[in-house]
PDB file of N, CA and C in Angstrom:
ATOM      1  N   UNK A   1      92.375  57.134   5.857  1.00  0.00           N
ATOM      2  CA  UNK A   1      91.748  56.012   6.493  1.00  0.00           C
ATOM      3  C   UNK A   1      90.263  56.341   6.676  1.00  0.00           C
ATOM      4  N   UNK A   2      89.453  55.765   6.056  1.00  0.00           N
ATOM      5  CA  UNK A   2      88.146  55.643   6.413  1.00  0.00           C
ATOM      6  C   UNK A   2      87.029  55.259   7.600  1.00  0.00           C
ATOM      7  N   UNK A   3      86.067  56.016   8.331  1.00  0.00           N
ATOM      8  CA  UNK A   3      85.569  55.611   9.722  1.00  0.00           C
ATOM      9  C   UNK A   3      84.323  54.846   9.414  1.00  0.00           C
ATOM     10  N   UNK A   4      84.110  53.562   9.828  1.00  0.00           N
ATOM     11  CA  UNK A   4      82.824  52.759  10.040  1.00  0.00           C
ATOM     12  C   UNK A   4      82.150  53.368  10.603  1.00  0.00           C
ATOM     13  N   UNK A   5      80.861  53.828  10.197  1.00  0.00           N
ATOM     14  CA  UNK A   5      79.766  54.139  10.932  1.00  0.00           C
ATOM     15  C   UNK A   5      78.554  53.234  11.581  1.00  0.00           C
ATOM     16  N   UNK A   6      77.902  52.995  12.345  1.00  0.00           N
ATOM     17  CA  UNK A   6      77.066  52.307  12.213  1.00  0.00           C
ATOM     18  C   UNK A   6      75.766  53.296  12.765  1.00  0.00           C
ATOM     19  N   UNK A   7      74.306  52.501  12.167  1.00  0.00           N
ATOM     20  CA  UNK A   7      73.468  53.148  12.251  1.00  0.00           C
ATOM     21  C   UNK A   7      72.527  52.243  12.871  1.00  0.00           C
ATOM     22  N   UNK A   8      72.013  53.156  14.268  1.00  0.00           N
ATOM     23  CA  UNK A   8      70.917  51.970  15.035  1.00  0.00           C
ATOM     24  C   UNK A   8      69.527  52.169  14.826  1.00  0.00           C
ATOM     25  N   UNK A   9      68.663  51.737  14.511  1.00  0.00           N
ATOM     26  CA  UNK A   9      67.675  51.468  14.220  1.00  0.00           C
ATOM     27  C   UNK A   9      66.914  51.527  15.508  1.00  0.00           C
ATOM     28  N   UNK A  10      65.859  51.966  16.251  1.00  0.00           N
ATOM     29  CA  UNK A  10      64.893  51.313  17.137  1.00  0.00           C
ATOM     30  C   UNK A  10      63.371  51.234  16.358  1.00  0.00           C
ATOM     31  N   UNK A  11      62.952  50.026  17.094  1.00  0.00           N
ATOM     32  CA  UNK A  11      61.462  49.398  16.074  1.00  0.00           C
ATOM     33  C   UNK A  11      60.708  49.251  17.321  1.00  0.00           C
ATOM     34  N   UNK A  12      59.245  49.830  16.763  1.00  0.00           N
ATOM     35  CA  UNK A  12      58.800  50.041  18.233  1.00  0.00           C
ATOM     36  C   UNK A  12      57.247  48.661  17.741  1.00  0.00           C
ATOM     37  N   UNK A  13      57.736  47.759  18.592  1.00  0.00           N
ATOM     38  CA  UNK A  13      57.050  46.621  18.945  1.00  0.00           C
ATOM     39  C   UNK A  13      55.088  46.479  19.046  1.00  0.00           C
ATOM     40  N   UNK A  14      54.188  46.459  17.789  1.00  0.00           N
ATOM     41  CA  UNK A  14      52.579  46.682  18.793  1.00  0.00           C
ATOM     42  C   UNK A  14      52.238  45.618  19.406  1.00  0.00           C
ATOM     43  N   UNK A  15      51.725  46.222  20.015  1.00  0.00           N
ATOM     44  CA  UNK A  15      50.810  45.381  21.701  1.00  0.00           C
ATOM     45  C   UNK A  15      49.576  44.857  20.953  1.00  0.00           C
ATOM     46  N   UNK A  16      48.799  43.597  20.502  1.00  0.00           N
ATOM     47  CA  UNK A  16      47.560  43.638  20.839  1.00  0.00           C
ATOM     48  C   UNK A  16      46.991  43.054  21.900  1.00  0.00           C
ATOM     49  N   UNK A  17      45.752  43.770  22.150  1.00  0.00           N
ATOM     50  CA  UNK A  17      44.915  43.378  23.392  1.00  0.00           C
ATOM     51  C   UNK A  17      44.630  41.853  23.193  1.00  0.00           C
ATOM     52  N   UNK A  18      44.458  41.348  24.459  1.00  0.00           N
ATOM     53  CA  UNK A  18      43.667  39.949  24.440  1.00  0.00           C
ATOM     54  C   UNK A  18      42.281  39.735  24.204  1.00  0.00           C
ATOM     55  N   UNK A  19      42.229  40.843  24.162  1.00  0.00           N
ATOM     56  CA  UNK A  19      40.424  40.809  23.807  1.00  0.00           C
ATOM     57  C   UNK A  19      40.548  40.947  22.396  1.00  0.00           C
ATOM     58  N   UNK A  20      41.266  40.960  21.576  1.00  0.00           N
ATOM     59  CA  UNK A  20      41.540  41.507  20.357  1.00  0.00           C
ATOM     60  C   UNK A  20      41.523  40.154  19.526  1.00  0.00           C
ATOM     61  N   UNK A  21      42.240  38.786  20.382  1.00  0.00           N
ATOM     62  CA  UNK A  21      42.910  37.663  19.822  1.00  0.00           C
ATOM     63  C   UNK A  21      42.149  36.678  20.728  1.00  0.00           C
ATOM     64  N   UNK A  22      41.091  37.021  21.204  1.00  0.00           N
ATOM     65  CA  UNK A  22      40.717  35.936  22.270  1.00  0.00           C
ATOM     66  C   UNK A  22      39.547  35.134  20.999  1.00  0.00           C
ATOM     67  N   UNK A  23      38.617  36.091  20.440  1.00  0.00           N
ATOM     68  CA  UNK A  23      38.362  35.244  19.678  1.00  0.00           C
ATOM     69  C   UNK A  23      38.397  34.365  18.189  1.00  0.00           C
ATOM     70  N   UNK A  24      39.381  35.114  17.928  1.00  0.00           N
ATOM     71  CA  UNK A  24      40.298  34.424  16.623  1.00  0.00           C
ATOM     72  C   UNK A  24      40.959  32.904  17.517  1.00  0.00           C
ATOM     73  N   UNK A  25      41.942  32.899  18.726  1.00  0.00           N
ATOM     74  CA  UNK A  25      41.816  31.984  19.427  1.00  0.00           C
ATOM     75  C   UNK A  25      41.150  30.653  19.739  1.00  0.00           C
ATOM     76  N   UNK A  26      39.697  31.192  20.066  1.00  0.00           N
ATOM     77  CA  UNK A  26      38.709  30.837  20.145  1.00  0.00           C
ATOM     78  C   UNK A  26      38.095  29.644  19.107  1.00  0.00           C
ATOM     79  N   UNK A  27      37.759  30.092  18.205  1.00  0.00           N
ATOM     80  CA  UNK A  27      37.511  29.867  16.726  1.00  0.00           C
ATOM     81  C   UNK A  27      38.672  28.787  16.380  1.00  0.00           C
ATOM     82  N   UNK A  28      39.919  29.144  16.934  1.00  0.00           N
ATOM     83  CA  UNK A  28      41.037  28.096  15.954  1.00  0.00           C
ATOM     84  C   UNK A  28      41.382  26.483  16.573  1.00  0.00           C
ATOM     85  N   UNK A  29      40.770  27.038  18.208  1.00  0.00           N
ATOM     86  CA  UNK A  29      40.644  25.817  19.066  1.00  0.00           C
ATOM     87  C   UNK A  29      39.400  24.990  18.591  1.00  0.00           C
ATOM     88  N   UNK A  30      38.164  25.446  18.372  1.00  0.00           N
ATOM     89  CA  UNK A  30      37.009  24.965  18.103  1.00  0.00           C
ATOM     90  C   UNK A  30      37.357  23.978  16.424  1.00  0.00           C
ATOM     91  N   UNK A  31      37.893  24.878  15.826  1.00  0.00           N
ATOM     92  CA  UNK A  31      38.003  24.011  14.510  1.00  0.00           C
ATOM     93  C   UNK A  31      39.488  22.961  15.038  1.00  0.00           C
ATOM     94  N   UNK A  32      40.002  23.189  15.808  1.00  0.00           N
ATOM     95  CA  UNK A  32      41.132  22.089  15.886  1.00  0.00           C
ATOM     96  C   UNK A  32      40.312  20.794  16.837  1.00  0.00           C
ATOM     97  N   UNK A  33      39.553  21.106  17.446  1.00  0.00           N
ATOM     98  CA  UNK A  33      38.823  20.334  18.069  1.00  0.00           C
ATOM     99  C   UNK A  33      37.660  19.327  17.095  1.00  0.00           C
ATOM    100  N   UNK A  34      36.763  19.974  16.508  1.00  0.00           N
ATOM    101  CA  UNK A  34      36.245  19.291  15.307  1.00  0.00           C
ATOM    102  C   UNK A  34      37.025  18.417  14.510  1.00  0.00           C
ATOM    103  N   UNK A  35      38.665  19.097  13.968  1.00  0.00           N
ATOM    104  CA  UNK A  35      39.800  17.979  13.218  1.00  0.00           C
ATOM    105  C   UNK A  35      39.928  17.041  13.973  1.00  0.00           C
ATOM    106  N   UNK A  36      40.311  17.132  15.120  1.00  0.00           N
ATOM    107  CA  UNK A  36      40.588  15.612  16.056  1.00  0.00           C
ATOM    108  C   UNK A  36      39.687  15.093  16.126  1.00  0.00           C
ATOM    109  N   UNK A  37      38.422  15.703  16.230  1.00  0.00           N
ATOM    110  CA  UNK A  37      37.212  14.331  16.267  1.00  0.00           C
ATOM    111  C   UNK A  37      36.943  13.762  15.047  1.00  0.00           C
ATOM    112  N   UNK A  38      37.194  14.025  14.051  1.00  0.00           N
ATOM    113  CA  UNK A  38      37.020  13.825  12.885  1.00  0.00           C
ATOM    114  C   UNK A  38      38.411  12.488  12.454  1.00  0.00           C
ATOM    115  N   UNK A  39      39.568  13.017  12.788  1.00  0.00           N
ATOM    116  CA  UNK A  39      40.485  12.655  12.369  1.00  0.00           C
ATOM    117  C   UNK A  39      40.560  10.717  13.263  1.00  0.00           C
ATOM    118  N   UNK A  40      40.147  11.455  15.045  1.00  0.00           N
ATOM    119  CA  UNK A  40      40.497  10.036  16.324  1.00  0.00           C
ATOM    120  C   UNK A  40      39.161   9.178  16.458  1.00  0.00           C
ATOM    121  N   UNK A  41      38.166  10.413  16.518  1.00  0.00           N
ATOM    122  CA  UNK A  41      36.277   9.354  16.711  1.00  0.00           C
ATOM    123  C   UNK A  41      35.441   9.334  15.907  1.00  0.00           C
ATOM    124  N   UNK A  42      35.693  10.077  14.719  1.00  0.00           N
ATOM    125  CA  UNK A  42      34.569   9.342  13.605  1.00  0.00           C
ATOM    126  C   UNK A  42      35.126   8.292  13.365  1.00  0.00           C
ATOM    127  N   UNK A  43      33.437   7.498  12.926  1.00  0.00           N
ATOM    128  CA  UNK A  43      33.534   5.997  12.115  1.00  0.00           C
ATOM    129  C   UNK A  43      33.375   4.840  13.965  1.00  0.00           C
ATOM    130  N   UNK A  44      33.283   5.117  15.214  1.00  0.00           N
ATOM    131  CA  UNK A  44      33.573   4.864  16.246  1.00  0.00           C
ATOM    132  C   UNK A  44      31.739   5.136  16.962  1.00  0.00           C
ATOM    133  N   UNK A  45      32.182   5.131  18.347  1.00  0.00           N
ATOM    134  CA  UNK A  45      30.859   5.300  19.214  1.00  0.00           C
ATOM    135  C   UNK A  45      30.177   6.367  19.080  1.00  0.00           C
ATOM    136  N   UNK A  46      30.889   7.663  18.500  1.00  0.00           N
ATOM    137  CA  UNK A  46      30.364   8.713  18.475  1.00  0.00           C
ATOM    138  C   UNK A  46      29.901   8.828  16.461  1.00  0.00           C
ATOM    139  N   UNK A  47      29.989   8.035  15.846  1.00  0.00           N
ATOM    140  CA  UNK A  47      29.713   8.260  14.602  1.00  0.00           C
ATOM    141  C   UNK A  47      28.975   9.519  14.166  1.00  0.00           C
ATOM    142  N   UNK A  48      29.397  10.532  12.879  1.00  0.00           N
ATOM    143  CA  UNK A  48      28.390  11.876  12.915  1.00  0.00           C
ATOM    144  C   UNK A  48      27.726  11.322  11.223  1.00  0.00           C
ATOM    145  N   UNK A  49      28.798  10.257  10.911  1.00  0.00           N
ATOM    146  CA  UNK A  49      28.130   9.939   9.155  1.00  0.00           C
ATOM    147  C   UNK A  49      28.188   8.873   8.901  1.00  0.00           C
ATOM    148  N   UNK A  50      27.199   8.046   8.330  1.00  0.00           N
ATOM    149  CA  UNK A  50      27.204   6.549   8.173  1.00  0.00           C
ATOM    150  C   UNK A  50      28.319   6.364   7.230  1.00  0.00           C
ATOM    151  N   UNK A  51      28.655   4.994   6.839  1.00  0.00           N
ATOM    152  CA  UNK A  51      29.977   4.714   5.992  1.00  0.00           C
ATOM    153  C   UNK A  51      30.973   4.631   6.373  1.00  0.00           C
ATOM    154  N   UNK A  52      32.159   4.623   5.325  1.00  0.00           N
ATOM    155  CA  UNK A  52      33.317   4.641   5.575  1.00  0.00           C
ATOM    156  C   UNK A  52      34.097   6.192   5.042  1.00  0.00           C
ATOM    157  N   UNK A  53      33.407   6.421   4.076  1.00  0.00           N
ATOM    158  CA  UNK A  53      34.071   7.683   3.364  1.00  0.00           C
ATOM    159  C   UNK A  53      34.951   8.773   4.609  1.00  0.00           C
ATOM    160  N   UNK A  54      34.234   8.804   5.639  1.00  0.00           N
ATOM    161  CA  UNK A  54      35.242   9.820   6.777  1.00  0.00           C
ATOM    162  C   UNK A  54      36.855   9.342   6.637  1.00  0.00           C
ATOM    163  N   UNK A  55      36.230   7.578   7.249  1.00  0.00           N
ATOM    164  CA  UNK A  55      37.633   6.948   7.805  1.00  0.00           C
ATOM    165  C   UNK A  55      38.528   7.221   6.930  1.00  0.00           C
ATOM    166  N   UNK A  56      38.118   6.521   5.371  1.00  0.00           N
ATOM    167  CA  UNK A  56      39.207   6.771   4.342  1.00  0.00           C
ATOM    168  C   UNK A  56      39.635   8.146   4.441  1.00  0.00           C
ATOM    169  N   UNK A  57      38.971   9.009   4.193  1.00  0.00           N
ATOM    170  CA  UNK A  57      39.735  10.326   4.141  1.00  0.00           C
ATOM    171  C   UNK A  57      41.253  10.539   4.885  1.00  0.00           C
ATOM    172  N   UNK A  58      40.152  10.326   6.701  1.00  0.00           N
ATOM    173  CA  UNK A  58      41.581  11.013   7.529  1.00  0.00           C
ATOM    174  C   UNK A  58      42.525   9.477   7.511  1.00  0.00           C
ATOM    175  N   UNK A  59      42.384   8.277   7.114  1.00  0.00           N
ATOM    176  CA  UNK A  59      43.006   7.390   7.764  1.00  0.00           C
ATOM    177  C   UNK A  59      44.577   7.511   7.669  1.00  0.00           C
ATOM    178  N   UNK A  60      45.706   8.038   7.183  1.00  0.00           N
ATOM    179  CA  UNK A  60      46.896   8.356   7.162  1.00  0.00           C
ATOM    180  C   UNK A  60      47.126   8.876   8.341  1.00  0.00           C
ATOM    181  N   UNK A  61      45.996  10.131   8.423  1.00  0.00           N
ATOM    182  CA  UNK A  61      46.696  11.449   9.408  1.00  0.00           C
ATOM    183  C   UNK A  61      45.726  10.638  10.873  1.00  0.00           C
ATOM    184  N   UNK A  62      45.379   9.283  10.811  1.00  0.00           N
ATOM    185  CA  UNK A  62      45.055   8.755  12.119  1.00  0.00           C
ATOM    186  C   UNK A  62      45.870   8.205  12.547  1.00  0.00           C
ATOM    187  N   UNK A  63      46.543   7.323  11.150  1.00  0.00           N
ATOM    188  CA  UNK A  63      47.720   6.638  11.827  1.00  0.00           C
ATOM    189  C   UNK A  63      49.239   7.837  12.709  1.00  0.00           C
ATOM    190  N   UNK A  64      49.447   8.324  11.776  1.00  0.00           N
ATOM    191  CA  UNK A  64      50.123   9.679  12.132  1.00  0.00           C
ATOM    192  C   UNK A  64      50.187   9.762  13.163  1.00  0.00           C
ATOM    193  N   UNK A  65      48.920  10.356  14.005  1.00  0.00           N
ATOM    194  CA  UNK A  65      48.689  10.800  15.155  1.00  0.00           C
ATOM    195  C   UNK A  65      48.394   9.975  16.369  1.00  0.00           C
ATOM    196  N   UNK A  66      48.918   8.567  15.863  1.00  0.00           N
ATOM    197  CA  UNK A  66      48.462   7.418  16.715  1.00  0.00           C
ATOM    198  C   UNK A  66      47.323   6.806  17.023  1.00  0.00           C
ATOM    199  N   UNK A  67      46.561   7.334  16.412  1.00  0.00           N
ATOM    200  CA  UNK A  67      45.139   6.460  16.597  1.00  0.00           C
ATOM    201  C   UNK A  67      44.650   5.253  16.039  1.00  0.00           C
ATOM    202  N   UNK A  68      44.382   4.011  16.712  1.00  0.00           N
ATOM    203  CA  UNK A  68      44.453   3.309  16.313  1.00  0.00           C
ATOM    204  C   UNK A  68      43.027   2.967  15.559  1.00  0.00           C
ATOM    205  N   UNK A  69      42.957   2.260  14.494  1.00  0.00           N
ATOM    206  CA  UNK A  69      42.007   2.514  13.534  1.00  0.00           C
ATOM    207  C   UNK A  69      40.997   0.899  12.984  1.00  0.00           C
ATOM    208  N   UNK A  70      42.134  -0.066  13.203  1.00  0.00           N
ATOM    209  CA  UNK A  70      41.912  -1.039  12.613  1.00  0.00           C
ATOM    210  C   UNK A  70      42.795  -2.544  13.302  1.00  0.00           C
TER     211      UNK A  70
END
């Protein structure tokens, strides 16, 4: 008769600092912030480019996200 062995493994988990990820963070909020303005208030009161070319771009991912457009 043959004995099952099993074999445990421990994996040792790294820590990074918050100072490490604060500004990668940082940076990913700032560009997610630029997408929403781009995506909810260009073409609006805050216009950054004459035309329409913005609107067309994001206009799917406005509707998407509920913004009303038109």
């Amino acid at each position: 008769m043959s004995q099952a062995t099993t074999v445990s493994q421990e994996f040792d988990v790294p820590t990074i600092a918050l100072g490490a990820i604060a500004p990668w963070a940082l940076l990913f909020a700032l560009l997610a912030g630029i997408t929403v303005f781009f995506v909810g208030a260009e073409q609006g009161a805050f216009s950054v480019f004459s035309g329409t070319a913005v609107h067309e771009w994001v206009h799917d991912g406005r509707h998407l996200l509920g913004f009303p457009c038109h």
